[in-house]
Protein backbone atom coordinates (compact mmCIF):
# COMPACT_ATOMS: atom_id res chain seq x y z
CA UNK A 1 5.58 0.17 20.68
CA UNK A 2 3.02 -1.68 18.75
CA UNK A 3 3.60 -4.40 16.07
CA UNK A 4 1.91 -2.98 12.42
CA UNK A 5 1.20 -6.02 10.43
CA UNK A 6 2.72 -5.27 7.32
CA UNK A 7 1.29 -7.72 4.95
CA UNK A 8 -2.64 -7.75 6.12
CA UNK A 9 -3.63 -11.62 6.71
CA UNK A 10 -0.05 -12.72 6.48
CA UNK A 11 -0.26 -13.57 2.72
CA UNK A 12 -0.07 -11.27 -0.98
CA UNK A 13 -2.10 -14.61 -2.45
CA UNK A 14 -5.61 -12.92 -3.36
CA UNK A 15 -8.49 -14.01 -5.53
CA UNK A 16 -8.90 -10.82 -7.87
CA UNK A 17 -6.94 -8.07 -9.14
CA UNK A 18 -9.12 -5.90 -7.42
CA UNK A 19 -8.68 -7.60 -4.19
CA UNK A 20 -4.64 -7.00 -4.81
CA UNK A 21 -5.34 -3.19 -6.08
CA UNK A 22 -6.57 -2.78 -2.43
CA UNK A 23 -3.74 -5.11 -0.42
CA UNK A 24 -1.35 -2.97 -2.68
CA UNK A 25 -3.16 0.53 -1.00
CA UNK A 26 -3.34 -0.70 2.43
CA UNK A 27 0.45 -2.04 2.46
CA UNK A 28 1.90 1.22 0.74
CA UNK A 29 -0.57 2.84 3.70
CA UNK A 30 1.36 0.49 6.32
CA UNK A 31 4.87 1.69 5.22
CA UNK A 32 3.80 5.02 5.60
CA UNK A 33 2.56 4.43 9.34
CA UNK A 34 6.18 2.29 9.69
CA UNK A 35 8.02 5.24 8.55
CA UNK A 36 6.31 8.07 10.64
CA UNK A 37 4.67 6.15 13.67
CA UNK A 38 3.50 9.49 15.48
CA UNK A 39 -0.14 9.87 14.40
CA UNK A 40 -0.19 13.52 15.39
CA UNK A 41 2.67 14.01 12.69
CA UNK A 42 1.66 12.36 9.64
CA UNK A 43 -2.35 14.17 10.54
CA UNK A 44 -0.14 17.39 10.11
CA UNK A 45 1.76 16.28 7.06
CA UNK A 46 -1.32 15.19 5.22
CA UNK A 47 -2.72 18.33 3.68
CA UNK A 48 1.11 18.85 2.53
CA UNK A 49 1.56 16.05 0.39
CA UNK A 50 -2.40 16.13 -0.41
CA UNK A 51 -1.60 19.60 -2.03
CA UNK A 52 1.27 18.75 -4.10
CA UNK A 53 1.06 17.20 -7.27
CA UNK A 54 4.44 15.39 -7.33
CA UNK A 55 4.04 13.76 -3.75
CA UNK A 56 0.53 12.20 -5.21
CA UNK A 57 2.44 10.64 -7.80
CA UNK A 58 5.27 9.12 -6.01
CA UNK A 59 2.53 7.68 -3.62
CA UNK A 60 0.84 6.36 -6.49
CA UNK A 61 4.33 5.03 -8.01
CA UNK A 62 4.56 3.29 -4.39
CA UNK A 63 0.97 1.85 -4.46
CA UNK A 64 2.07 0.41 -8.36
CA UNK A 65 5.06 -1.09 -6.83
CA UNK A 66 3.51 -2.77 -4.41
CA UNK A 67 0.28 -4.08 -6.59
CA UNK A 68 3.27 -5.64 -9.31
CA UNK A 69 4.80 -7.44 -6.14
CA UNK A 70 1.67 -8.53 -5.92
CA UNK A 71 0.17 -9.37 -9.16
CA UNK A 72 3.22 -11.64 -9.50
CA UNK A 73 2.57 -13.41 -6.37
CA UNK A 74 -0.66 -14.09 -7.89
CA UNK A 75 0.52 -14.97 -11.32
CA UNK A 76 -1.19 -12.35 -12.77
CA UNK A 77 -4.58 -13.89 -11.79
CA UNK A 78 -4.26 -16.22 -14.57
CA UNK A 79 -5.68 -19.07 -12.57
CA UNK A 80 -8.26 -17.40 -11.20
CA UNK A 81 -10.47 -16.37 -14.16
């Protein structure tokens, strides 16, 4: 079994909001490889969840968590503007 970096680059310190927008996609992406490691099964599940409405929005709750974990990490940016 392979190791999945879970936190690309080892660190949620980023120099934009944008930058941590996308850490915050590819990490909630991570937990979802984590959580079903067989390839061939989450390729099946994805036109499931890609249909339904309410699965979209708890993966976009996930993705929200993830970019407020990291937004405070950062401070909210406020030192990098």
């Amino acid at each position: 079994m392979s190791t999945v970096e879970l936190i690309p680059g080892g660190t949620l310190i980023v120099p934009t909001a944008e930058a941590g927008r996308q850490l915050a996609i590819k990490m909630a992406r991570l937990s979802i490889k984590v959580t079903q490691p067989d390839d061939t099964v989450r390729t099946r599940l994805r036109p499931i969840y890609a249909e339904d409405p309410s699965m979209l929005l708890q993966i976009a709750q996930i993705v929200a968590t993830e970019f407020a974990v990291i937004a405070a990490a950062n401070h909210y940016w406020r030192d990098a503007q």
